[in-house]
PDB file of N, CA and C in Angstrom:
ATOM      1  N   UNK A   1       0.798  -1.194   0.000  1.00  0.00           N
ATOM      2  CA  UNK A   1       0.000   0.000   0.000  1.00  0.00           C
ATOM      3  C   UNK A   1       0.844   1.263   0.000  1.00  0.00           C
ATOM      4  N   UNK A   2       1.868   1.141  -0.428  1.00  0.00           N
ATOM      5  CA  UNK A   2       2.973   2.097  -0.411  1.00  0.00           C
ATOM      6  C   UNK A   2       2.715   2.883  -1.642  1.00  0.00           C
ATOM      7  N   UNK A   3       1.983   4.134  -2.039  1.00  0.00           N
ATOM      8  CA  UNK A   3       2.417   5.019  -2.994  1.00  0.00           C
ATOM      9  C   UNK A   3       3.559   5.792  -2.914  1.00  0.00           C
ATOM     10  N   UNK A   4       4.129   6.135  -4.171  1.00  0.00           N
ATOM     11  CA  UNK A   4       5.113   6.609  -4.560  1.00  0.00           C
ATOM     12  C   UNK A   4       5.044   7.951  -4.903  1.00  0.00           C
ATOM     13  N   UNK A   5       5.106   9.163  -4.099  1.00  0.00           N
ATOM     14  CA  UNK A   5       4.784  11.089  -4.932  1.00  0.00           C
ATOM     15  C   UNK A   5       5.905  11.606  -4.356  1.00  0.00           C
ATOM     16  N   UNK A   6       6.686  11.939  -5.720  1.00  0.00           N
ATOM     17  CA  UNK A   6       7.283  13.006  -6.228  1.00  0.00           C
ATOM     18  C   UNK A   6       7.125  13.939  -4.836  1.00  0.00           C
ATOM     19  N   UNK A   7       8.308  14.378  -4.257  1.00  0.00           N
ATOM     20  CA  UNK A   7       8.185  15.390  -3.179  1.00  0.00           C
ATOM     21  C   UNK A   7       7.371  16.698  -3.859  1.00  0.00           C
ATOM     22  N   UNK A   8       6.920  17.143  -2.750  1.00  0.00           N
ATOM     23  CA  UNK A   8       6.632  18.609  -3.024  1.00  0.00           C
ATOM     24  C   UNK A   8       7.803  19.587  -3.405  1.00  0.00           C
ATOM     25  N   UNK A   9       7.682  20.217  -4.544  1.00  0.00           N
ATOM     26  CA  UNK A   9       8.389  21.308  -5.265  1.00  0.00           C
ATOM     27  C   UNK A   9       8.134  22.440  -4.061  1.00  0.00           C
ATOM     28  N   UNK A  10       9.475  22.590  -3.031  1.00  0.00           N
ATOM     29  CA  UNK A  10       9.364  24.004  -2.369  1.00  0.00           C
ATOM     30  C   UNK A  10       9.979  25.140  -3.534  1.00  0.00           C
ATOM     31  N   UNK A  11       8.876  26.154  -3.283  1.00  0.00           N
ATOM     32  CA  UNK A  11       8.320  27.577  -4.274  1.00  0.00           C
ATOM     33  C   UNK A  11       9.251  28.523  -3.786  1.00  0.00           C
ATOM     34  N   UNK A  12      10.133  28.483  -2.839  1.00  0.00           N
ATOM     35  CA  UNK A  12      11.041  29.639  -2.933  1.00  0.00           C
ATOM     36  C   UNK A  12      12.298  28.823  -3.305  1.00  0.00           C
ATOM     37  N   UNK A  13      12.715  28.331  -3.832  1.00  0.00           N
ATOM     38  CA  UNK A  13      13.943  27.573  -4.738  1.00  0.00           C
ATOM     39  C   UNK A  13      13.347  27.693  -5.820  1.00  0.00           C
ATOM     40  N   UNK A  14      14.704  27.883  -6.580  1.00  0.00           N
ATOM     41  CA  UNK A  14      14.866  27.647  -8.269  1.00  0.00           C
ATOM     42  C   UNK A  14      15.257  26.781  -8.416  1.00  0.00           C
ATOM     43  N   UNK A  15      13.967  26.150  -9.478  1.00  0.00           N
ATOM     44  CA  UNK A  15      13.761  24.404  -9.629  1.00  0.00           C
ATOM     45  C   UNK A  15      14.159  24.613 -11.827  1.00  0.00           C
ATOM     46  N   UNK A  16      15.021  24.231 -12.174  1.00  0.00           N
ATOM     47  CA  UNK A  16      15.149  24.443 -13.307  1.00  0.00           C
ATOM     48  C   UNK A  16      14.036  24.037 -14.845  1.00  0.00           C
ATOM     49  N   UNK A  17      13.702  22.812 -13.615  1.00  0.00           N
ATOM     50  CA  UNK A  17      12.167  22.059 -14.664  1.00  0.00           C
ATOM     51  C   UNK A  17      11.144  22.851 -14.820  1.00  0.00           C
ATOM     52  N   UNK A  18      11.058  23.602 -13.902  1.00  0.00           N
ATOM     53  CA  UNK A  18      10.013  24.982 -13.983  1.00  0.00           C
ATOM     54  C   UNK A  18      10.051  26.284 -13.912  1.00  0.00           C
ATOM     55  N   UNK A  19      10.571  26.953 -14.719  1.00  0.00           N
ATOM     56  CA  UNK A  19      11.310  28.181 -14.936  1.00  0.00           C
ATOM     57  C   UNK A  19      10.253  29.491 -14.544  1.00  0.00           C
ATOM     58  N   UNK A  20      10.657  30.422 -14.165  1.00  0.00           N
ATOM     59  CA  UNK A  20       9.725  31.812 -13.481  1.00  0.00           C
ATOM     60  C   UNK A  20       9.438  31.956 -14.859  1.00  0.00           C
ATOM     61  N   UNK A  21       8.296  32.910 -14.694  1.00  0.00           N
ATOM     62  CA  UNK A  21       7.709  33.434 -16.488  1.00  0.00           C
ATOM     63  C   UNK A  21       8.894  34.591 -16.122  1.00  0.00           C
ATOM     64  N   UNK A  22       8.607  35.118 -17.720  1.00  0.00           N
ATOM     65  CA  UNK A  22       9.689  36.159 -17.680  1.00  0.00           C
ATOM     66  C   UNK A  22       9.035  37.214 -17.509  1.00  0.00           C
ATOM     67  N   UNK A  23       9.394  38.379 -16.557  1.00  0.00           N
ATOM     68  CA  UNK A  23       9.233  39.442 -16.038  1.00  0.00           C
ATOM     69  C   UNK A  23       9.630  41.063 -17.389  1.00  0.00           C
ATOM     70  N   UNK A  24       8.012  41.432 -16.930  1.00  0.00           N
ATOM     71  CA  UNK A  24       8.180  42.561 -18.059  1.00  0.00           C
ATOM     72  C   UNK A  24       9.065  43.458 -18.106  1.00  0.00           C
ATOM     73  N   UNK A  25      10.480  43.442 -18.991  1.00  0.00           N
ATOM     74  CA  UNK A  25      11.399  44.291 -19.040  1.00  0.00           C
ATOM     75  C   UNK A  25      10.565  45.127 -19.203  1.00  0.00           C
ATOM     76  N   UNK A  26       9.965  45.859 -20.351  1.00  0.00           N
ATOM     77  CA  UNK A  26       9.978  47.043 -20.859  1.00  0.00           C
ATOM     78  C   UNK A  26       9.287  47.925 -19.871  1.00  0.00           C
ATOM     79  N   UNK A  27       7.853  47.595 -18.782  1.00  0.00           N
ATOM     80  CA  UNK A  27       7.517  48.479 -17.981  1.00  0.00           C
ATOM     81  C   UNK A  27       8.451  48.624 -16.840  1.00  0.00           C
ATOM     82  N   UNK A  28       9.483  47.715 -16.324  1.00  0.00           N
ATOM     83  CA  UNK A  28      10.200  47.560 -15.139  1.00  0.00           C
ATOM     84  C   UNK A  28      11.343  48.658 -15.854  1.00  0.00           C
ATOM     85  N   UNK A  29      11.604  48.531 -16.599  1.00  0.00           N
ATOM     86  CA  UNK A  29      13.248  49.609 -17.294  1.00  0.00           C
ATOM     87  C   UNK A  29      12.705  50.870 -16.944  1.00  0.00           C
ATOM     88  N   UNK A  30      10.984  51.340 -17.912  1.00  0.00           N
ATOM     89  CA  UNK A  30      10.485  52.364 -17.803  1.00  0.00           C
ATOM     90  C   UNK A  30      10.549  53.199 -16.207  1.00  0.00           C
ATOM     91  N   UNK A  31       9.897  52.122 -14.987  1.00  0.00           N
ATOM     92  CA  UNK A  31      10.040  52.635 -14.008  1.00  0.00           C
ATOM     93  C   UNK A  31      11.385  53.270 -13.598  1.00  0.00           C
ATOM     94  N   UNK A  32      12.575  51.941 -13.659  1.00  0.00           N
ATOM     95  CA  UNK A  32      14.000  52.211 -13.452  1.00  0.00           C
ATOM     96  C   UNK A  32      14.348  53.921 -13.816  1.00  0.00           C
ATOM     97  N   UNK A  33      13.918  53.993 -15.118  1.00  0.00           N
ATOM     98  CA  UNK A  33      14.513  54.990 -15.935  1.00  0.00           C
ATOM     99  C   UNK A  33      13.514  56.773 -14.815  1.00  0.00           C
ATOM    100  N   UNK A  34      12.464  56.276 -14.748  1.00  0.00           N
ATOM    101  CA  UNK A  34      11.713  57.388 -13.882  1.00  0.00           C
ATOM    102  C   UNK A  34      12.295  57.800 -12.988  1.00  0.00           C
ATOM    103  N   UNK A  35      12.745  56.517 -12.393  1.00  0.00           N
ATOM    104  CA  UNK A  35      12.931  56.292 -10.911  1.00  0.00           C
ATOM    105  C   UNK A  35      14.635  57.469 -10.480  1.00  0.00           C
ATOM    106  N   UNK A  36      15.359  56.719 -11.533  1.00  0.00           N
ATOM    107  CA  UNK A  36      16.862  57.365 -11.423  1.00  0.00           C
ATOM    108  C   UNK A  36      16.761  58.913 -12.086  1.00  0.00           C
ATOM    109  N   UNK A  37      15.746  59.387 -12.531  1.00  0.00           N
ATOM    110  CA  UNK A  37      15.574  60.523 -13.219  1.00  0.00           C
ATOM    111  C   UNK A  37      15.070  61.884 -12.340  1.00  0.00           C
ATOM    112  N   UNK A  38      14.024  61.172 -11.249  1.00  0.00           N
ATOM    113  CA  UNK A  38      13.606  62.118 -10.620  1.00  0.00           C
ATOM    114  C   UNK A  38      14.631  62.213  -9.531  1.00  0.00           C
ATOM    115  N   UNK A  39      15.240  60.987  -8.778  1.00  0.00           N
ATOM    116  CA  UNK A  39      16.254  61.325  -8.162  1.00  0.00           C
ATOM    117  C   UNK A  39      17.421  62.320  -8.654  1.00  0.00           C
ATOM    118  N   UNK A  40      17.628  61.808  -9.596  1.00  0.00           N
ATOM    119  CA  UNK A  40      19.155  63.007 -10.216  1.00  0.00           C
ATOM    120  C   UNK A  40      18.659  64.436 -10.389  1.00  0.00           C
ATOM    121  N   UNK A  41      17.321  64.508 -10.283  1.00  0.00           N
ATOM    122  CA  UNK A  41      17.037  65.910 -10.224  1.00  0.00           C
ATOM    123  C   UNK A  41      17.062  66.828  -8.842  1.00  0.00           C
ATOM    124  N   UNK A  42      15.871  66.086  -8.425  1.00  0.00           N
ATOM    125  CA  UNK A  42      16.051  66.148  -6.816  1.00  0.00           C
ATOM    126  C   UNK A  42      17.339  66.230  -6.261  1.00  0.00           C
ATOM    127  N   UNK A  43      18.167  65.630  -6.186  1.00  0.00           N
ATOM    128  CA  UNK A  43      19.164  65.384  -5.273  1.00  0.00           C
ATOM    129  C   UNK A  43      20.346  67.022  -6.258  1.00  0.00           C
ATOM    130  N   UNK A  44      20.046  67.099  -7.617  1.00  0.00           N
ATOM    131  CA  UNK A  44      20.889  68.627  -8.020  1.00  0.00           C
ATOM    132  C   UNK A  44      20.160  69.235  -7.631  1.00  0.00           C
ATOM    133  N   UNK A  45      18.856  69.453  -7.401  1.00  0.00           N
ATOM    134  CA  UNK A  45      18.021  70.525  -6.814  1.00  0.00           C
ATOM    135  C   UNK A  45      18.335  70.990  -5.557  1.00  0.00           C
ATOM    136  N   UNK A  46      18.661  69.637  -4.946  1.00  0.00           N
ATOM    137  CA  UNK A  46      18.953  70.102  -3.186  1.00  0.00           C
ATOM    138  C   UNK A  46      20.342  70.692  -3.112  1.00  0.00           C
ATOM    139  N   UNK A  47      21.182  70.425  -4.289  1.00  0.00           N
ATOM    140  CA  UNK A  47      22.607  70.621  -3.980  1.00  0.00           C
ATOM    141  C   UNK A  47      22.507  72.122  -4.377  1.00  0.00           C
ATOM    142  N   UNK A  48      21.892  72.607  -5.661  1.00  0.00           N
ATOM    143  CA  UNK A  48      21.503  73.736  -6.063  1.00  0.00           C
ATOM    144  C   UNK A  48      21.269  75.134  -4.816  1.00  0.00           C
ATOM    145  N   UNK A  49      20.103  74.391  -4.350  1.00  0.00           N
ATOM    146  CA  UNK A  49      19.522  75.252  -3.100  1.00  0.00           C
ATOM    147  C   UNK A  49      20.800  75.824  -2.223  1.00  0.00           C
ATOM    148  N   UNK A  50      21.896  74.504  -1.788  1.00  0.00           N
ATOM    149  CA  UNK A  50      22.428  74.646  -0.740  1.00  0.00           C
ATOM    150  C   UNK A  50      23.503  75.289  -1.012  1.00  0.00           C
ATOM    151  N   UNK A  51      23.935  75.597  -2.634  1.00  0.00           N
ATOM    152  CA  UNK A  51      24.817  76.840  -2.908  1.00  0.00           C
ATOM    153  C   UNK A  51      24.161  77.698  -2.831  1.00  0.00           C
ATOM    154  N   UNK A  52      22.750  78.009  -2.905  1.00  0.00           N
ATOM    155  CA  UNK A  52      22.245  79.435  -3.054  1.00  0.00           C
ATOM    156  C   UNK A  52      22.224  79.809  -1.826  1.00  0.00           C
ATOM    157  N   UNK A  53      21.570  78.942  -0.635  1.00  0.00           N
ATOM    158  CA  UNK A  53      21.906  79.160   0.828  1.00  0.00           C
ATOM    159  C   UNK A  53      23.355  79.462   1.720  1.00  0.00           C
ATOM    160  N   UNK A  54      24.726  78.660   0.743  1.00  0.00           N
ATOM    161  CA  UNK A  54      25.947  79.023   1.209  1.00  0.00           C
ATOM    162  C   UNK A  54      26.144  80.742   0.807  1.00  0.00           C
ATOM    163  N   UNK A  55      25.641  81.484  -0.317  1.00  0.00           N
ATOM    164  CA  UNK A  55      25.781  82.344  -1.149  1.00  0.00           C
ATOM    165  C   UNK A  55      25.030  83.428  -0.053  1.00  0.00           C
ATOM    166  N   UNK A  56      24.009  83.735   0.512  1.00  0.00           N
ATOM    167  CA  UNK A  56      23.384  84.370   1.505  1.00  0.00           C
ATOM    168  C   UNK A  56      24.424  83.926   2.598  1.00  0.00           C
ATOM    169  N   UNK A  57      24.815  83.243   3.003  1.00  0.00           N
ATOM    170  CA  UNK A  57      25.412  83.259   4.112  1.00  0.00           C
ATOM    171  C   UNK A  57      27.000  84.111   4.356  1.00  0.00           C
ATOM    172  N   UNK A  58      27.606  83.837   3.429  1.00  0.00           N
ATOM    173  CA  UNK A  58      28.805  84.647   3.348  1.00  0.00           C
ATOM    174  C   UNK A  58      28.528  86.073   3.492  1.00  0.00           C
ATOM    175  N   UNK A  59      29.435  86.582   3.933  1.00  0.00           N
ATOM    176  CA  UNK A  59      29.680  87.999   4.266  1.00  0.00           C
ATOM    177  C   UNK A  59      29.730  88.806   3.360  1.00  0.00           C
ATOM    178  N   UNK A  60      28.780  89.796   2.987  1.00  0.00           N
ATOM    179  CA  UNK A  60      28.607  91.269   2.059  1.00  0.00           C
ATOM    180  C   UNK A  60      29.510  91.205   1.503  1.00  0.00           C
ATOM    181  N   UNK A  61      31.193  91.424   1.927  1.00  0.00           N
ATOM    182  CA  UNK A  61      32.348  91.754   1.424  1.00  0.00           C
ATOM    183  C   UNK A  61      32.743  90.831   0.306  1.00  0.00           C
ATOM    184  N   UNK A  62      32.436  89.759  -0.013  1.00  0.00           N
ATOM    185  CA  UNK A  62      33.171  88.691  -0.717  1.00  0.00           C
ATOM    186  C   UNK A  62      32.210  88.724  -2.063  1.00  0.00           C
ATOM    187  N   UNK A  63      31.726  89.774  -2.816  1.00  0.00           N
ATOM    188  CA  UNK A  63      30.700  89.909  -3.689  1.00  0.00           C
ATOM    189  C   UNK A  63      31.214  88.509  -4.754  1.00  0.00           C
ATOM    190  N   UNK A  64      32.847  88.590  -5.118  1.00  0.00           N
ATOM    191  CA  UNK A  64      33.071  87.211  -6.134  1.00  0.00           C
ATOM    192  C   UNK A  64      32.437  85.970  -5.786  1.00  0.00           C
ATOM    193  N   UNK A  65      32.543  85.744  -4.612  1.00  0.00           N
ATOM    194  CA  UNK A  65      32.128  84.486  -3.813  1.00  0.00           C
ATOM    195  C   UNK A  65      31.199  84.044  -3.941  1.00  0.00           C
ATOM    196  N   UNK A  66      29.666  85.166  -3.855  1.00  0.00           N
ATOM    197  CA  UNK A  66      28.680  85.116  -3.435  1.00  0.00           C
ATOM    198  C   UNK A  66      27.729  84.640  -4.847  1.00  0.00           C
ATOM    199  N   UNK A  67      28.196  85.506  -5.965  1.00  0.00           N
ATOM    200  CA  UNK A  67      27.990  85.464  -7.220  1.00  0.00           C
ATOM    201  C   UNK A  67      28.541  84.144  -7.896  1.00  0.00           C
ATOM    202  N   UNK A  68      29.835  83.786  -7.692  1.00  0.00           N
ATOM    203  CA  UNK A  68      30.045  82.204  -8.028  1.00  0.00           C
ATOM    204  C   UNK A  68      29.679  80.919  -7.315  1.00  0.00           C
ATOM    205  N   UNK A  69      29.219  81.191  -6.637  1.00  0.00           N
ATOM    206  CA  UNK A  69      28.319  79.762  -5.370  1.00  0.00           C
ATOM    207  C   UNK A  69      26.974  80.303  -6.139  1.00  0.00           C
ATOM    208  N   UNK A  70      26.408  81.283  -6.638  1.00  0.00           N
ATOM    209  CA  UNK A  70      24.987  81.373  -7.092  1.00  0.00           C
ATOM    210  C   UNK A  70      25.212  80.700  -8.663  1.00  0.00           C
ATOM    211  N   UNK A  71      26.243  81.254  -9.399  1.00  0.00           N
ATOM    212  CA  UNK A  71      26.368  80.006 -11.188  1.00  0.00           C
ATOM    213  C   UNK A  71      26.553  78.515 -10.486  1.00  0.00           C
ATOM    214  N   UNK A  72      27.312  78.564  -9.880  1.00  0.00           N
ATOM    215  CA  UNK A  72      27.204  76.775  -9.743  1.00  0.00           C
ATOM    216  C   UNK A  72      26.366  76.212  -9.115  1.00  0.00           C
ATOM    217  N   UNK A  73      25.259  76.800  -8.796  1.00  0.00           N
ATOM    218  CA  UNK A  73      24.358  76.287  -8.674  1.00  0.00           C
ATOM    219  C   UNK A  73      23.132  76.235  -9.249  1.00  0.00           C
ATOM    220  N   UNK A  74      23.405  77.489 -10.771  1.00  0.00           N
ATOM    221  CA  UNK A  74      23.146  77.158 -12.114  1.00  0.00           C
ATOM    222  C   UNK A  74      23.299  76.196 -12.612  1.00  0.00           C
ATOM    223  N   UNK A  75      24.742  75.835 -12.829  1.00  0.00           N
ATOM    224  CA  UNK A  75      25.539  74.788 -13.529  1.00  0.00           C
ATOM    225  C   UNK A  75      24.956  73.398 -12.232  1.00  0.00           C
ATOM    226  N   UNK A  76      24.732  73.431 -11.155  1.00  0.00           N
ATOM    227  CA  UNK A  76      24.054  71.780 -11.230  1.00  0.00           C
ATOM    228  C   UNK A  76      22.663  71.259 -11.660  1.00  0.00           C
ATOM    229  N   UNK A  77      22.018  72.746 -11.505  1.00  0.00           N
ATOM    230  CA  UNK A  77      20.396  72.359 -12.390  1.00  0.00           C
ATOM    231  C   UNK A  77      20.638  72.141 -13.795  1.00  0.00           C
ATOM    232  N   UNK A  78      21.317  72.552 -14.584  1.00  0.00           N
ATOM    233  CA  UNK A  78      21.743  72.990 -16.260  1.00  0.00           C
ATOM    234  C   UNK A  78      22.023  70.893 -15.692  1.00  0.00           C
ATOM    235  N   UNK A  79      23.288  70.642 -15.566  1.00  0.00           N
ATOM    236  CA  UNK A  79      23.344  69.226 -15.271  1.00  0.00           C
ATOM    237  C   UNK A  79      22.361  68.290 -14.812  1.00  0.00           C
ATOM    238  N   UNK A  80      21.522  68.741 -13.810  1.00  0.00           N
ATOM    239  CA  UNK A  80      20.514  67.646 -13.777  1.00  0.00           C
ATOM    240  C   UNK A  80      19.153  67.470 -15.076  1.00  0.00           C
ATOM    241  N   UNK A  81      19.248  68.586 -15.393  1.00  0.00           N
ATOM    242  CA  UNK A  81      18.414  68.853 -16.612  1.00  0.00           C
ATOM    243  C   UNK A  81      18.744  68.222 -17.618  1.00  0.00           C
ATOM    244  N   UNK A  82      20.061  67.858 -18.213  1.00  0.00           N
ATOM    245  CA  UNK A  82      20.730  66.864 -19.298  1.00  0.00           C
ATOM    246  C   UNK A  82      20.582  65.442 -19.004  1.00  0.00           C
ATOM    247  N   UNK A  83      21.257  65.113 -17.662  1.00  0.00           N
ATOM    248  CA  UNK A  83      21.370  64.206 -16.889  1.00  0.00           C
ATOM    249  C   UNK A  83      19.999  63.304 -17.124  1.00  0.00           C
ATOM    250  N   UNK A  84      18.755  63.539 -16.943  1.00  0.00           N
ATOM    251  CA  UNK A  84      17.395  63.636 -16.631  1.00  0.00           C
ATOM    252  C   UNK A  84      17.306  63.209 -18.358  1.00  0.00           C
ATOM    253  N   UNK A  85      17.409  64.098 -18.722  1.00  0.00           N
ATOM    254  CA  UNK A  85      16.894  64.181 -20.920  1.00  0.00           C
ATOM    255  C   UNK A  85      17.811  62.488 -21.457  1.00  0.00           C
ATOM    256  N   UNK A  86      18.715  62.715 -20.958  1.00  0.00           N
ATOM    257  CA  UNK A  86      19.473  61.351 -21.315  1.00  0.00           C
ATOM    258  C   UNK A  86      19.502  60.014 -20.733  1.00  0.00           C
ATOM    259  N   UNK A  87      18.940  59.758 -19.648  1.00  0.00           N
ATOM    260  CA  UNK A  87      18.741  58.804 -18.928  1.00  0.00           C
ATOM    261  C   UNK A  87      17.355  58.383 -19.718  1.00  0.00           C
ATOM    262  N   UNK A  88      16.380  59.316 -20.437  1.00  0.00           N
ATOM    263  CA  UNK A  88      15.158  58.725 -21.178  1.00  0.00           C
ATOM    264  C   UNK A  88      15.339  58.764 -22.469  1.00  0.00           C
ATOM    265  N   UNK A  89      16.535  59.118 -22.822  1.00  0.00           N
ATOM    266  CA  UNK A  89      17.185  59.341 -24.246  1.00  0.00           C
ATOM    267  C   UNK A  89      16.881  60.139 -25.513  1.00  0.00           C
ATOM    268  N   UNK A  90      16.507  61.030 -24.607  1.00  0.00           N
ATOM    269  CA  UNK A  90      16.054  62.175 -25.130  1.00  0.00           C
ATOM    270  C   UNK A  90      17.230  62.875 -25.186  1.00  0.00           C
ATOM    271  N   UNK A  91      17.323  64.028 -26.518  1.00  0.00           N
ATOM    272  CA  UNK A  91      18.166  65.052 -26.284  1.00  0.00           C
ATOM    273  C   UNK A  91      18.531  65.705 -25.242  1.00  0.00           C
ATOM    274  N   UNK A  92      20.024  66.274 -25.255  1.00  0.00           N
ATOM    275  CA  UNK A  92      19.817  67.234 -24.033  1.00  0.00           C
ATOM    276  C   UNK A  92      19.418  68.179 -23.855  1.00  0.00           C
ATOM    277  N   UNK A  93      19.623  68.950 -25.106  1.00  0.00           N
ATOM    278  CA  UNK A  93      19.121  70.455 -25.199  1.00  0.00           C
ATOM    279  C   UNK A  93      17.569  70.629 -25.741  1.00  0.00           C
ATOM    280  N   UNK A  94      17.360  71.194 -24.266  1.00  0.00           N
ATOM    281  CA  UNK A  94      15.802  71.581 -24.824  1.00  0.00           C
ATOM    282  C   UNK A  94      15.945  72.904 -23.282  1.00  0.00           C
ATOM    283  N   UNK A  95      14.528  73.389 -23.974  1.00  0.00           N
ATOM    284  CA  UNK A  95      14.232  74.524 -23.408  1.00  0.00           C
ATOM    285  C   UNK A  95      13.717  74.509 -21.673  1.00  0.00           C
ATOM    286  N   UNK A  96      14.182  73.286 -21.034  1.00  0.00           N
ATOM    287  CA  UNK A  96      14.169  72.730 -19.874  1.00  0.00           C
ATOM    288  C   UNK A  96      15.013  73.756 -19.603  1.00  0.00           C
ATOM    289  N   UNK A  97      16.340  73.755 -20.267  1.00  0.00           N
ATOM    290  CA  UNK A  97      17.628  74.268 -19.840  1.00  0.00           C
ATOM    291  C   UNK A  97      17.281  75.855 -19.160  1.00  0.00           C
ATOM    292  N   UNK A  98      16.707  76.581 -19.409  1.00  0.00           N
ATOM    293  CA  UNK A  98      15.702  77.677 -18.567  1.00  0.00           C
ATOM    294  C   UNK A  98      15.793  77.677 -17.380  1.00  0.00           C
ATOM    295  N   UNK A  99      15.702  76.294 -17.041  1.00  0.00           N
ATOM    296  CA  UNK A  99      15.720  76.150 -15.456  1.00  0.00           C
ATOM    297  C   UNK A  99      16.725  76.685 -14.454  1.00  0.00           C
ATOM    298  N   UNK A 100      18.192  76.019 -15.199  1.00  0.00           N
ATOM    299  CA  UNK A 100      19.369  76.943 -14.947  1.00  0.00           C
ATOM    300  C   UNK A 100      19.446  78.218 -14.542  1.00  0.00           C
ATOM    301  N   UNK A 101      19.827  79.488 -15.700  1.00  0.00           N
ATOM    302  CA  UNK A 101      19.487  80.765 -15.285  1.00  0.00           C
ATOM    303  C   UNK A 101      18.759  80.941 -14.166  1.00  0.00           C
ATOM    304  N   UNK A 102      17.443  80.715 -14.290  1.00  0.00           N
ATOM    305  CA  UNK A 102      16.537  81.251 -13.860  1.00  0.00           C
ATOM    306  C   UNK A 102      17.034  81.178 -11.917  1.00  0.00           C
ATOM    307  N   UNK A 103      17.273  79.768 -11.921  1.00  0.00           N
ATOM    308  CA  UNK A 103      18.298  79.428 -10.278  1.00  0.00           C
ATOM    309  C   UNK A 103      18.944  80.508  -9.638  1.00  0.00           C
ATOM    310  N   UNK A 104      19.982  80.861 -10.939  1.00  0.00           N
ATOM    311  CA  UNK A 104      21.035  81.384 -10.334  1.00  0.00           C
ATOM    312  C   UNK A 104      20.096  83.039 -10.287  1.00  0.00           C
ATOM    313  N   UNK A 105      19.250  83.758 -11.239  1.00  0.00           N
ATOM    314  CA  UNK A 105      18.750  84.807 -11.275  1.00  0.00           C
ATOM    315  C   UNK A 105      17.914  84.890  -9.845  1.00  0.00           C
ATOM    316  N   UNK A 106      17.223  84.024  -9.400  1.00  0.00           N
ATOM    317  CA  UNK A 106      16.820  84.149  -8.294  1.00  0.00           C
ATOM    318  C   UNK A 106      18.039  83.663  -6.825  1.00  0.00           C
ATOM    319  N   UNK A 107      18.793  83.428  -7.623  1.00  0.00           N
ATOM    320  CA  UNK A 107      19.810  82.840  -6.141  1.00  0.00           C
ATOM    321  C   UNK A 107      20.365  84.634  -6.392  1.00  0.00           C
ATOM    322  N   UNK A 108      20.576  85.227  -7.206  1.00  0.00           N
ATOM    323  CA  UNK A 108      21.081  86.440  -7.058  1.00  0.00           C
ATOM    324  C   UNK A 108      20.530  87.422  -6.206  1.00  0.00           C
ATOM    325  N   UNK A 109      19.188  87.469  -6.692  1.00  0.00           N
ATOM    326  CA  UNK A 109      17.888  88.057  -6.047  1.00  0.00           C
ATOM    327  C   UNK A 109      17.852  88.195  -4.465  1.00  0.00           C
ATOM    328  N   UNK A 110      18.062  86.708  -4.041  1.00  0.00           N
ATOM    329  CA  UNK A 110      17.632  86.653  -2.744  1.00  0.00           C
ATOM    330  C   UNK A 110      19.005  87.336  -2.263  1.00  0.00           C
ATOM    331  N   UNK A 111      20.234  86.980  -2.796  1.00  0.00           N
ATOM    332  CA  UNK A 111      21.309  87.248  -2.166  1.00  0.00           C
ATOM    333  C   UNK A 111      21.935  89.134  -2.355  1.00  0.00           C
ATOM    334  N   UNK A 112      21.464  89.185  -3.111  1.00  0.00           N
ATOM    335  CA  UNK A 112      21.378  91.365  -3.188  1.00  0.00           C
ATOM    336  C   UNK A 112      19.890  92.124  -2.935  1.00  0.00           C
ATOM    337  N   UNK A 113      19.318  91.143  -2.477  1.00  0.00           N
ATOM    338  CA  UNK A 113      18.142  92.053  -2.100  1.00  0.00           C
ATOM    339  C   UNK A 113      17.949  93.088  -1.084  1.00  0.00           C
TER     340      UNK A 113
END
């Protein structure tokens, strides 16, 4: 009276006779690609800010100082803005690039007001 069954297949091992279906690249990349895009912005945005905040903080006297901590923090939005266009493979230059200036025009603003 002895039957004979095949053990149970435990489901968290990779059993080669039964292979995982294959997992949708193209929406999983899409996310990937979102995912690393809004970060690289964000994270130049914050770096952005925190030259415009070093730029107010320095002392009246150092006008070179104050004015070059406000472009480079042009120049990391101008970068996350490319950064961002190319990670979805899009051109870089587009009229995003706006964003730039406009940083440093208001990092000026706050800082000679």
């Amino acid at each position: 009276m002895s039957i004979d069954t095949a053990p149970r297949r435990r489901r968290h091992l990779m059993d080669p006779a039964h292979p995982v279906r294959p997992v949708n690249d193209r929406a999983l990349t899409n996310v990937q690609r979102w995912v690393m895009s809004t970060l690289v912005v964000f994270t130049a945005a914050h770096l952005a800010a925190g030259m415009v905040i070093a730029a107010l903080e320095i002392e009246p006297s150092a006008g070179a100082a104050r004015v070059g901590l406000n472009v480079i923090g042009g120049a990391f939005m101008a970068i996350a803005v490319v950064a961002a266009r190319k990670i979805h493979g899009r051109p870089g230059l587009t009229t995003w690039l706006l964003v730039a200036p406009l940083v440093t025009a208001v990092g000026l603003w706050l800082t000679y007001r």
